[in-house]
Protein backbone atom coordinates (compact mmCIF):
# COMPACT_ATOMS: atom_id res chain seq x y z
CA UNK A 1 16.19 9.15 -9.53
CA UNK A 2 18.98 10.50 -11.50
CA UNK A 3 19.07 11.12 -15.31
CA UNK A 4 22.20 9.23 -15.16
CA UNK A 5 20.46 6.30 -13.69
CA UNK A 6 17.24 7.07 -15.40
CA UNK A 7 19.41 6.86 -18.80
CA UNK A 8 20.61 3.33 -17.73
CA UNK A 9 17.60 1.50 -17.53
CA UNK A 10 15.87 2.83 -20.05
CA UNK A 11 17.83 5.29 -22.12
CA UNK A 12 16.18 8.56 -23.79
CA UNK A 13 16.61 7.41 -27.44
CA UNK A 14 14.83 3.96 -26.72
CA UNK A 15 11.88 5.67 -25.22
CA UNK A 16 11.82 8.13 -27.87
CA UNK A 17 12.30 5.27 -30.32
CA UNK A 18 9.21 3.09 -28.81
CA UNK A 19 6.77 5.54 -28.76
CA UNK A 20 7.37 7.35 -31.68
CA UNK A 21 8.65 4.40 -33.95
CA UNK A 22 7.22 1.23 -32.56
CA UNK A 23 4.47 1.77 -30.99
CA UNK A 24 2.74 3.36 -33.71
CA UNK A 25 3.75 0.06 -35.93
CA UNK A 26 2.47 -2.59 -33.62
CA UNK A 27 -0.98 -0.54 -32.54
CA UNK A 28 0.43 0.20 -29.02
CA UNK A 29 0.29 2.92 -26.24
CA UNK A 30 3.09 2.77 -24.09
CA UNK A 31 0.88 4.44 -21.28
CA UNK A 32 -1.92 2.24 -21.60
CA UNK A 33 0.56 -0.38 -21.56
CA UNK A 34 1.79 1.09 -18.30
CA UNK A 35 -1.81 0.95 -16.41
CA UNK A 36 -2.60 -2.61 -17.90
CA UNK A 37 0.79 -3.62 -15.92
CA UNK A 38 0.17 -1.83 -12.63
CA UNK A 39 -3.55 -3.11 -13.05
CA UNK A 40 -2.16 -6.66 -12.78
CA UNK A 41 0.13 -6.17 -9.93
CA UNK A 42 -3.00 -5.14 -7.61
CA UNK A 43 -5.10 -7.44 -9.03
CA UNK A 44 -2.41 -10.20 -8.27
CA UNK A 45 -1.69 -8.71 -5.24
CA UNK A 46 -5.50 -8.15 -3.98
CA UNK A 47 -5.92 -11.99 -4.68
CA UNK A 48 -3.06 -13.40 -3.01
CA UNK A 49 -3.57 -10.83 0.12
CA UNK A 50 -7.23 -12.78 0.41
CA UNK A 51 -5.97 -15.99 -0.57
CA UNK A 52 -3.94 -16.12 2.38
CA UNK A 53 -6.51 -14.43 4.79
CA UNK A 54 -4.35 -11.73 6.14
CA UNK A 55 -7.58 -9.39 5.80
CA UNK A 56 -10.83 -11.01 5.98
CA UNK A 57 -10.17 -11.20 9.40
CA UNK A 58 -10.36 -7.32 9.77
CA UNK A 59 -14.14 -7.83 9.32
CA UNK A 60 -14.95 -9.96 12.10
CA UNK A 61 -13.07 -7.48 14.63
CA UNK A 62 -14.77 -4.62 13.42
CA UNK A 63 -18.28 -6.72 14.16
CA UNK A 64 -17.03 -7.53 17.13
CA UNK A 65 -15.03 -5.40 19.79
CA UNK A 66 -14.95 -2.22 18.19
CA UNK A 67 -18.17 -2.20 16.29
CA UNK A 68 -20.26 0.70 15.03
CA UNK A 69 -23.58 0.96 14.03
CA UNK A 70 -23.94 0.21 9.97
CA UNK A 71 -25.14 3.33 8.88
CA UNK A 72 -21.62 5.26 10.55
CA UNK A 73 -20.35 2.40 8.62
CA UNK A 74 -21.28 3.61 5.16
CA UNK A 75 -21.13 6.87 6.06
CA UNK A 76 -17.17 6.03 6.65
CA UNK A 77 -17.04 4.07 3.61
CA UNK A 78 -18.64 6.66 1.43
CA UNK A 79 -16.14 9.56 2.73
CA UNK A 80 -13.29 7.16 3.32
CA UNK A 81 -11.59 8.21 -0.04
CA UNK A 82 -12.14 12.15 0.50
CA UNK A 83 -10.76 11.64 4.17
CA UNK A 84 -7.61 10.01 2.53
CA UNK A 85 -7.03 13.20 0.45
CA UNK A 86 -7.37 15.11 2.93
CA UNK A 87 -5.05 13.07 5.39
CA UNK A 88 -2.18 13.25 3.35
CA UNK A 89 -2.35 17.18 2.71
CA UNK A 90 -2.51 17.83 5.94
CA UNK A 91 0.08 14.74 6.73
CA UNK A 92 -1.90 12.73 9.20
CA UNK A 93 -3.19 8.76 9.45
CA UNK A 94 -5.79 8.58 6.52
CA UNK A 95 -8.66 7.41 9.10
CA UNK A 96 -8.31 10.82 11.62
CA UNK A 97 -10.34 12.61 9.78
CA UNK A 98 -13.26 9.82 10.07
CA UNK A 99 -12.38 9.62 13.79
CA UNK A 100 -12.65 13.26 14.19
CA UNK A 101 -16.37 13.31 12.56
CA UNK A 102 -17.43 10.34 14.51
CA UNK A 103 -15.99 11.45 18.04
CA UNK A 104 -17.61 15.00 17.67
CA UNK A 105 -20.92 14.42 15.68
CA UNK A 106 -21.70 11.02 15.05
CA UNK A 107 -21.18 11.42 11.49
CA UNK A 108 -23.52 13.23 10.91
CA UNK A 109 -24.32 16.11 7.97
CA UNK A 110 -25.39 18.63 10.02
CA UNK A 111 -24.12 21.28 12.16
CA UNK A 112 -25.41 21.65 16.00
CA UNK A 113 -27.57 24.67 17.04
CA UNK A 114 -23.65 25.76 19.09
CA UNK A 115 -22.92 26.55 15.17
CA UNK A 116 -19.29 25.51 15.93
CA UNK A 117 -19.43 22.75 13.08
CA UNK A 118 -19.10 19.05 12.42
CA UNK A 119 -15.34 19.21 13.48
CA UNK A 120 -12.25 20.85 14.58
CA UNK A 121 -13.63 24.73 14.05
CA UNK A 122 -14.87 24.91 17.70
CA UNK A 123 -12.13 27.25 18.86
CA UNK A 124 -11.69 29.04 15.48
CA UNK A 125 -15.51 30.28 15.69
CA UNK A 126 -15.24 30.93 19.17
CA UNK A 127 -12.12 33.02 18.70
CA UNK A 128 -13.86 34.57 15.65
CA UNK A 129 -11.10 33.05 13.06
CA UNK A 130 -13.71 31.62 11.30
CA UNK A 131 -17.32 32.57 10.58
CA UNK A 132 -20.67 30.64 12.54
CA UNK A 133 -21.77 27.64 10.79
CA UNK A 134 -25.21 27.85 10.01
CA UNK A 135 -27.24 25.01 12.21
CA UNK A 136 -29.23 22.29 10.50
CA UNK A 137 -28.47 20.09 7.17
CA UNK A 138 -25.87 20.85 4.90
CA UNK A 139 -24.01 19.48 2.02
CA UNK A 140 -21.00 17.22 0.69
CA UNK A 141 -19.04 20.43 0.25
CA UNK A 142 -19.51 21.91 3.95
CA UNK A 143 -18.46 18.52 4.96
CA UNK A 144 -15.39 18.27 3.15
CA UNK A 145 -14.40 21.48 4.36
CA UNK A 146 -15.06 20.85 7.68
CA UNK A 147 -13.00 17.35 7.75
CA UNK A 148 -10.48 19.78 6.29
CA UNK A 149 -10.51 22.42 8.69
CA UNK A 150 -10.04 19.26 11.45
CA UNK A 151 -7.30 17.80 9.98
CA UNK A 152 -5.29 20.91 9.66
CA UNK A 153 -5.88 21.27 13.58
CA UNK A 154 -5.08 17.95 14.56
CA UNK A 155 -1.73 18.18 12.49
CA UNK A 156 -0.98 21.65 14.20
CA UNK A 157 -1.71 20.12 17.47
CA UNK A 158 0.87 17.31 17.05
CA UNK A 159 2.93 18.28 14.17
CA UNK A 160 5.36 14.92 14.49
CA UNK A 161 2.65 12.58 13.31
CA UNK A 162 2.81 11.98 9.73
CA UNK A 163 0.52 10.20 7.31
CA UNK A 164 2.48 7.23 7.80
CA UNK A 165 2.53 7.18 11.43
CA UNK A 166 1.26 3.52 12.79
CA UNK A 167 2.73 3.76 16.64
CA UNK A 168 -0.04 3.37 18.81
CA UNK A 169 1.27 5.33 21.72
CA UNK A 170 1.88 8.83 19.14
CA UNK A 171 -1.79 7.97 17.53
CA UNK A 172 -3.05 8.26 21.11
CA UNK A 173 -0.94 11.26 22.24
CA UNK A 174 -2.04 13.06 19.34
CA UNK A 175 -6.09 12.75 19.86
CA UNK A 176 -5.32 13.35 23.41
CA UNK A 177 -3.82 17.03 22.16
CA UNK A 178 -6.51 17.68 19.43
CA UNK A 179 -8.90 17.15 22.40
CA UNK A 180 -7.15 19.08 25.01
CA UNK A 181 -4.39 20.77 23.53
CA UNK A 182 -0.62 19.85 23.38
CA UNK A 183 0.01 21.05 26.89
CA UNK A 184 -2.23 18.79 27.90
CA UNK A 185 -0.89 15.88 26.16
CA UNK A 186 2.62 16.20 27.48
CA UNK A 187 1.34 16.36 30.90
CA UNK A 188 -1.22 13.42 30.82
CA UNK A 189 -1.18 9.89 29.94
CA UNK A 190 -3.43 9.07 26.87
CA UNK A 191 -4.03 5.82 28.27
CA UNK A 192 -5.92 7.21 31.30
CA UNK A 193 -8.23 9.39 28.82
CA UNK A 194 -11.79 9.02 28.07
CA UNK A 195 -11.87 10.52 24.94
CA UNK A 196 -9.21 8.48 23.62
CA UNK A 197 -9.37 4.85 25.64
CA UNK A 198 -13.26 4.25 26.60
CA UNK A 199 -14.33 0.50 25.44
CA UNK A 200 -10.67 -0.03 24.32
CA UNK A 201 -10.52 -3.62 26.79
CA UNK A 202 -12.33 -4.75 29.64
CA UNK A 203 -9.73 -2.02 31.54
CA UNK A 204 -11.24 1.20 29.90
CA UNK A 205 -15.22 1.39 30.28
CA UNK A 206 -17.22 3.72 31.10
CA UNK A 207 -14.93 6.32 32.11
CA UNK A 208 -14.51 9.69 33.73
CA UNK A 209 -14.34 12.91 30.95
CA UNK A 210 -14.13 16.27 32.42
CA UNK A 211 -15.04 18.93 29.59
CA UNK A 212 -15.13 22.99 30.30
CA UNK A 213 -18.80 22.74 28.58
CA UNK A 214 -20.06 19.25 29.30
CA UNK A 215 -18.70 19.36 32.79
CA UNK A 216 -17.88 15.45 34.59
CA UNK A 217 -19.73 13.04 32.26
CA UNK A 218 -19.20 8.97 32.54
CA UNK A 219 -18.54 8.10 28.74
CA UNK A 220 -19.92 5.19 27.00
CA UNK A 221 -19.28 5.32 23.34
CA UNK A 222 -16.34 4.53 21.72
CA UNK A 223 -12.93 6.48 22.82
CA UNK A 224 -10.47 7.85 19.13
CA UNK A 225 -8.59 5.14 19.37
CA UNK A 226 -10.54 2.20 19.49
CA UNK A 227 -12.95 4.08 16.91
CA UNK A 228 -9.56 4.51 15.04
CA UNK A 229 -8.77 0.49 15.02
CA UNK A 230 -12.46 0.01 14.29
CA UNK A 231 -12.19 2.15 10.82
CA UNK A 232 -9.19 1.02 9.92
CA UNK A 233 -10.28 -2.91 9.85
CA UNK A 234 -13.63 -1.78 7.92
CA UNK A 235 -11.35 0.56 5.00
CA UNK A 236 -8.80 -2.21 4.64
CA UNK A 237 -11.25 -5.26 3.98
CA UNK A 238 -13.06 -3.36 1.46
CA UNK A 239 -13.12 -4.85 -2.08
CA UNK A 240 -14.64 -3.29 -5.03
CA UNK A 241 -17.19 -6.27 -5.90
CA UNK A 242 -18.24 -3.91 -9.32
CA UNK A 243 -16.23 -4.09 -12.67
CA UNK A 244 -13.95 -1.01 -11.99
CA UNK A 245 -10.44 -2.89 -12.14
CA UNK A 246 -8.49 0.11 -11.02
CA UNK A 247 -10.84 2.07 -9.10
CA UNK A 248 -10.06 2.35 -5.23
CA UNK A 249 -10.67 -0.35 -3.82
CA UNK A 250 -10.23 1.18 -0.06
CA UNK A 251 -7.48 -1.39 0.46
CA UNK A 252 -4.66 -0.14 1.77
CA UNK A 253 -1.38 -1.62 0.31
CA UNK A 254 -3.47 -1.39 -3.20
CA UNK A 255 -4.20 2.61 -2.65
CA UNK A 256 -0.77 3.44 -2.03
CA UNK A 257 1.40 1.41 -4.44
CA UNK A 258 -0.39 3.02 -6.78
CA UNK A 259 0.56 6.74 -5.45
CA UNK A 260 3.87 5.53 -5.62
CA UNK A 261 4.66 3.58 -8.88
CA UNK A 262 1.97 6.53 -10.68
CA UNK A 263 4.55 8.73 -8.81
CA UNK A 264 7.54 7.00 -10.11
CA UNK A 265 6.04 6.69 -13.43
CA UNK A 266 5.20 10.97 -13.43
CA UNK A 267 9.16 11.27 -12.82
CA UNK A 268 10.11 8.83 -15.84
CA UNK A 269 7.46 10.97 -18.10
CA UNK A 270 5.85 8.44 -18.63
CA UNK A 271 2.24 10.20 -17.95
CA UNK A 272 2.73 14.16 -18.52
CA UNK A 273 -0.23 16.63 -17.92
CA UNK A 274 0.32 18.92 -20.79
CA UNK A 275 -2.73 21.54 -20.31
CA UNK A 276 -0.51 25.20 -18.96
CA UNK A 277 -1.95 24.89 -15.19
CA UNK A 278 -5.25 26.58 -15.65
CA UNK A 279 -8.43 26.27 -17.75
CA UNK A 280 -7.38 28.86 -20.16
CA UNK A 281 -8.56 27.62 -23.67
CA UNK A 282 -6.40 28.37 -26.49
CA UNK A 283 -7.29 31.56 -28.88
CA UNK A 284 -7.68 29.48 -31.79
CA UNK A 285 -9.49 26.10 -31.13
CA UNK A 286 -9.31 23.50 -33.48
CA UNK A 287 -12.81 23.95 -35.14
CA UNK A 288 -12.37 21.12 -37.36
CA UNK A 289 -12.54 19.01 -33.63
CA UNK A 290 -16.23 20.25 -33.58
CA UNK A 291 -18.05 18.81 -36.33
CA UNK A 292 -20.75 16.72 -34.03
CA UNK A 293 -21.20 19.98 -32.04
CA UNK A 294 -23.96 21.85 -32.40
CA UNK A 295 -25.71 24.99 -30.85
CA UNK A 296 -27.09 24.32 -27.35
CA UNK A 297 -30.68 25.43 -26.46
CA UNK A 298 -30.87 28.86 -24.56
CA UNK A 299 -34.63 28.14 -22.88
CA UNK A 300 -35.46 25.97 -20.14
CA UNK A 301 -34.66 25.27 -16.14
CA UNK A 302 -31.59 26.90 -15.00
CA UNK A 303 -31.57 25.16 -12.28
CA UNK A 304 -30.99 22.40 -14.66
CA UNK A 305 -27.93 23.42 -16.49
CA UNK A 306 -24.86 21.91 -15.95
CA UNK A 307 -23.05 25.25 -13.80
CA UNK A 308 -19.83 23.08 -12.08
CA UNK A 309 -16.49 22.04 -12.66
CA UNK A 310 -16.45 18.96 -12.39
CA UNK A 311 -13.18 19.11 -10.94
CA UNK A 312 -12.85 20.81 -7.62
CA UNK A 313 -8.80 21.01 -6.78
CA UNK A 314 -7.11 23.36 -9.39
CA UNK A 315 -8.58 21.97 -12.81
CA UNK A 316 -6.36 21.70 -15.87
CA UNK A 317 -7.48 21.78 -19.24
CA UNK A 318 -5.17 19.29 -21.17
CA UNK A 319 -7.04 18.73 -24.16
CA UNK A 320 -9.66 20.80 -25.84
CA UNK A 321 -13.21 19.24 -27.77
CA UNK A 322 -12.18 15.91 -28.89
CA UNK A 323 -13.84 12.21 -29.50
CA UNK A 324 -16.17 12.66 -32.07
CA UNK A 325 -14.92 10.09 -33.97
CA UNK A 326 -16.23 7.58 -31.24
CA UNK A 327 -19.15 8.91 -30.45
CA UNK A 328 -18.47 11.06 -26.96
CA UNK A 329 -16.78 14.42 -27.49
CA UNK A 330 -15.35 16.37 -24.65
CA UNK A 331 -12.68 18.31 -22.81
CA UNK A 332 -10.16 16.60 -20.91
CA UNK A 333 -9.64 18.44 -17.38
CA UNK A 334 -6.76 17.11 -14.89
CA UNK A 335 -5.59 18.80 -11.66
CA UNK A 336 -2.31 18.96 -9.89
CA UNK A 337 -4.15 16.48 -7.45
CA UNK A 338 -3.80 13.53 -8.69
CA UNK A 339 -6.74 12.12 -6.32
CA UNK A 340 -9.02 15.29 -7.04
CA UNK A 341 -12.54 15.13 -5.60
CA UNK A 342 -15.35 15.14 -8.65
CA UNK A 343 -18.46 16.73 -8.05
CA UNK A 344 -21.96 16.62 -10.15
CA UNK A 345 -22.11 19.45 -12.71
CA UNK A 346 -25.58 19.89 -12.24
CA UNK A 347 -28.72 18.23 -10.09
CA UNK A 348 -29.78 14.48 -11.85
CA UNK A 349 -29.78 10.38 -11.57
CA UNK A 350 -27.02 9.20 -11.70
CA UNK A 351 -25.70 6.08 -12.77
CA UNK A 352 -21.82 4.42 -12.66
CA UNK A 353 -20.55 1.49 -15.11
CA UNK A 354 -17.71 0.59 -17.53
CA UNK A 355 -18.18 0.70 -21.17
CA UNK A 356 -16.86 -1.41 -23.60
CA UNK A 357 -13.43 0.67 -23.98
CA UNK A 358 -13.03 -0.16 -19.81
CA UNK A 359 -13.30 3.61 -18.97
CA UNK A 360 -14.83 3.68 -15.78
CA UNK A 361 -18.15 6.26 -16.07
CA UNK A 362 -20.27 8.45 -14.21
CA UNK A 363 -23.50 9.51 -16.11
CA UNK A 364 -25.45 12.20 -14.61
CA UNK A 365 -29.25 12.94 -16.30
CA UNK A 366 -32.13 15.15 -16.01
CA UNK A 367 -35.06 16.32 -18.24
CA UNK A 368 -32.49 18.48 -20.15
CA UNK A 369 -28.79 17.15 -19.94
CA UNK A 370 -26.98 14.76 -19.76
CA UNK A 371 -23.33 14.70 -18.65
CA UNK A 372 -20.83 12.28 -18.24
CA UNK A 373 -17.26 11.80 -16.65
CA UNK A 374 -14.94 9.40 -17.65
CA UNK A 375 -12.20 7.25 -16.02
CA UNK A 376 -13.00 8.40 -12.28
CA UNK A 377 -10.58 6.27 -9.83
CA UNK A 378 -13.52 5.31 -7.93
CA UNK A 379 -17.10 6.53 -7.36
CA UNK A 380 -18.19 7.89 -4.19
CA UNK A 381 -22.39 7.28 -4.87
CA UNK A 382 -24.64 4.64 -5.85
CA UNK A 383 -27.53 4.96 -8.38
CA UNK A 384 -29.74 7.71 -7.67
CA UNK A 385 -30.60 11.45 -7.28
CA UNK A 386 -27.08 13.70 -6.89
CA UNK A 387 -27.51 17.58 -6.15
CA UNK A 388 -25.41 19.75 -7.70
CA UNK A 389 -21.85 19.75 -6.28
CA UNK A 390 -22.60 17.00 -4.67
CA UNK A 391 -19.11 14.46 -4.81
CA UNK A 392 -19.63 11.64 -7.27
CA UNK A 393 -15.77 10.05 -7.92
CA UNK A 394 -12.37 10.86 -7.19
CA UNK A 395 -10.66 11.74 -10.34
CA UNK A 396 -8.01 8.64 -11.81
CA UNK A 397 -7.03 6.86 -15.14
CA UNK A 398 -9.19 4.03 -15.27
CA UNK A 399 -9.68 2.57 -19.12
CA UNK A 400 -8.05 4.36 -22.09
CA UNK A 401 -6.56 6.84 -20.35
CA UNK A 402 -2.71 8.31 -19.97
CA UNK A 403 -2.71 9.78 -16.51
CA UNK A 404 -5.11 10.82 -14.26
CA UNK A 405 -7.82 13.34 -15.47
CA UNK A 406 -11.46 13.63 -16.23
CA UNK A 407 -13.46 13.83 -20.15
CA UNK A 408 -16.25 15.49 -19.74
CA UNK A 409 -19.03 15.49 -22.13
CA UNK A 410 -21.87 17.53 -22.14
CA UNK A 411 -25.27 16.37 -24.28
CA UNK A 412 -28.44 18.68 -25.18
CA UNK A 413 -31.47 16.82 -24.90
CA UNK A 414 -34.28 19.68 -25.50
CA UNK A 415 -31.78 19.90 -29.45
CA UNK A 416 -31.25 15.97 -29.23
CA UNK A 417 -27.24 17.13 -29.69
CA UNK A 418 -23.78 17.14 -28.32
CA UNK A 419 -23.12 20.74 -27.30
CA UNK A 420 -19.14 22.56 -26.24
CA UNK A 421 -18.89 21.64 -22.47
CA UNK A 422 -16.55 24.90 -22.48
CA UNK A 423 -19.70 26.98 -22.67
CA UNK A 424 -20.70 24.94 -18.76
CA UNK A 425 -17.50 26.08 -16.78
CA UNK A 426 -17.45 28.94 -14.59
């Protein structure tokens, strides 16, 4: 938008004038104000969308035609926002990477005794671009960089597909190319492949595949796209039943107005990250900030400590140790992601609510900490044990909150104290 334009609307003085002038007089926060009307519009929207039925159907077709068993169905609804992140780096459909897991490994945490990984690094171990992946269990990490590692060769296979491609017929093509290449793909009809078609209609089942390793093989499980219909209906029906207003939801239309009008709003200044780009803490902090700090206790577990960022895509510090005066002080951390992945500081239970200010809250405890993490756009675990970097949220602005970051806050248990959660980050 042009400052011209820009000016128009709503001209530079009046926006100065409002939030320096009158929103100070009538108790206001022009950003707040911002969220509380974009809150509404989803809400709104969310309500009328069900009203009128246009997605509780998705449901019954995922339980019926294309349906998967209900553990891959968590398992897709647990790593359906991190999938999303990584779909629209790499510019693909947000539910490939899901596809991708399900097609080569059933979803499944682990790596195969081949050591050639979840997904998509088959030929880049084999050609030695990337190192062996260690068989047997690993964690939420290795996943995420192996759903990233997938997506980047699925978009290099068929670089004309974009995040917002929807045409079936360029969907297909494309998981016909990741599978066997793009030569492939412009010589053969995707309709006519196993790996993308089988269980699509009465038309496709049990069909021939022809693999270099697996040899001939009649397929039974479900081809990409049919998978790719199936995860698409379950993502778009899901509602967010818990008090989290602005938390993704995993609808669709919901998930991406909000990129866009938080987009819009970034360009009008109305949310500005104001941390330099890095964690670099200023040379003087403002030690009158600290007075319900105290010294935190040197003995005990390490394994216990709070070690992590707990923002994993290029954290920002945009405001130093504040909130004492209501009872939580912390460091604010953003990222130039604005849909950062958070991960657990350190190994605990954790537990997710709003408090009474509507900031959305991950608390994370064990027999020596306690941390928590404010204003996550959604959370990405139930109550329970978390490991350390395990991913808990996906970083947002829900409650009182002016763009998207996290406030951490770091507690001593062992001193029965609030402690500097600068002296925690790596």
């Amino acid at each position: 938008m042009s400052p011209s334009f820009k000016a128009l609307l709503l001209p530079e003085w009046l926006r100065t004038w409002v939030q320096s002038q009158l929103a100070p007089v009538l108790g206001l926060a022009p950003q707040q104000a911002v969220v509380g009307v974009m809150r509404g519009v989803f809400d709104t929207l969310l309500l009328l969308l069900l009203g009128t039925g246009l997605l509780t159907g998705g449901r019954v077709y995922m339980d019926g035609q294309y349906a998967l068993p209900r553990t891959i169905q968590a398992t897709a609804l647990k790593w359906a926002p991190i999938a999303d992140q990584i779909a629209r780096k790499a510019d693909i459909p947000r539910e490939v990477p899901l596809v991708l897991w399900f097609k080569e490994n059933s979803m499944l945490a682990e790596n195969p005794d081949s050591c050639t990984g979840i997904i998509g690094a088959y030929d880049l171990v084999r050609s030695g671009e990337h190192p062996c992946f260690t068989p047997g269990p690993i964690s939420d990490l290795e996943v995420r960089e192996q759903l990233t590692i997938a997506a980047q060769e699925f978009k290099e296979r068929c670089p004309e597909i974009t995040y917002w491609t929807h045409n079936p017929d360029t969907i297909k093509r494309c998981y016909l190319a990741y599978n066997a290449g793009a030569g492939a793909a412009q010589r053969s009809d995707p309709n006519e492949s196993a790996y993308v078609m089988n269980n699509f209609d009465d038309a496709h089942q049990n069909m021939v595949y022809s693999d270099v390793e697996l040899g001939t093989v009649r397929v039974t499980a479900l081809g990409a796209w049919p998978t790719h219909l199936g995860l698409q209906s379950l993502i778009v029906t899901q509602i967010d039943t818990e008090e989290r207003p602005l938390s993704l939801t995993l609808l669709d239309i919901s998930t991406r107005l909000y990129d866009q009008l938080y987009a819009a709003a970034r360009d009008w200044d109305i949310f500005r990250i104001s941390g330099d780009g890095s964690m670099d803490f200023p040379v003087s902090r403002d030690e009158d900030s600290f007075y319900c700090l105290d010294d935190a206790h040197i003995l005990g577990r390490p394994s216990l400590r709070p070690r992590l960022n707990p923002v994993t895509e290029d954290p920002i510090l945009t405001q130093d140790v504040h909130g004492c005066s209501y009872g939580l002080p912390g460091l604010d951390i953003s990222s130039n992601t604005s849909t950062a992945i958070l991960q657990s500081p350190m190994s605990g239970y954790v537990t997710t609510y709003t408090d009474r200010w509507y900031n959305s809250t991950i608390r994370i405890e064990n027999d020596e900490w306690i941390v928590w993490l404010l204003h996550p756009r959604s959370y990405l675990v139930e109550e329970g044990d978390v490991q350390s970097g395990q991913a808990v949220g996906v970083m947002g602005a829900v409650g009182i909150a002016t763009g998207p970051h996290v406030h951490y806050t770091v507690y001593d248990k062992i001193n029965e104290t609030f402690v500097d959660p600068r002296l925690f980050l790596p």
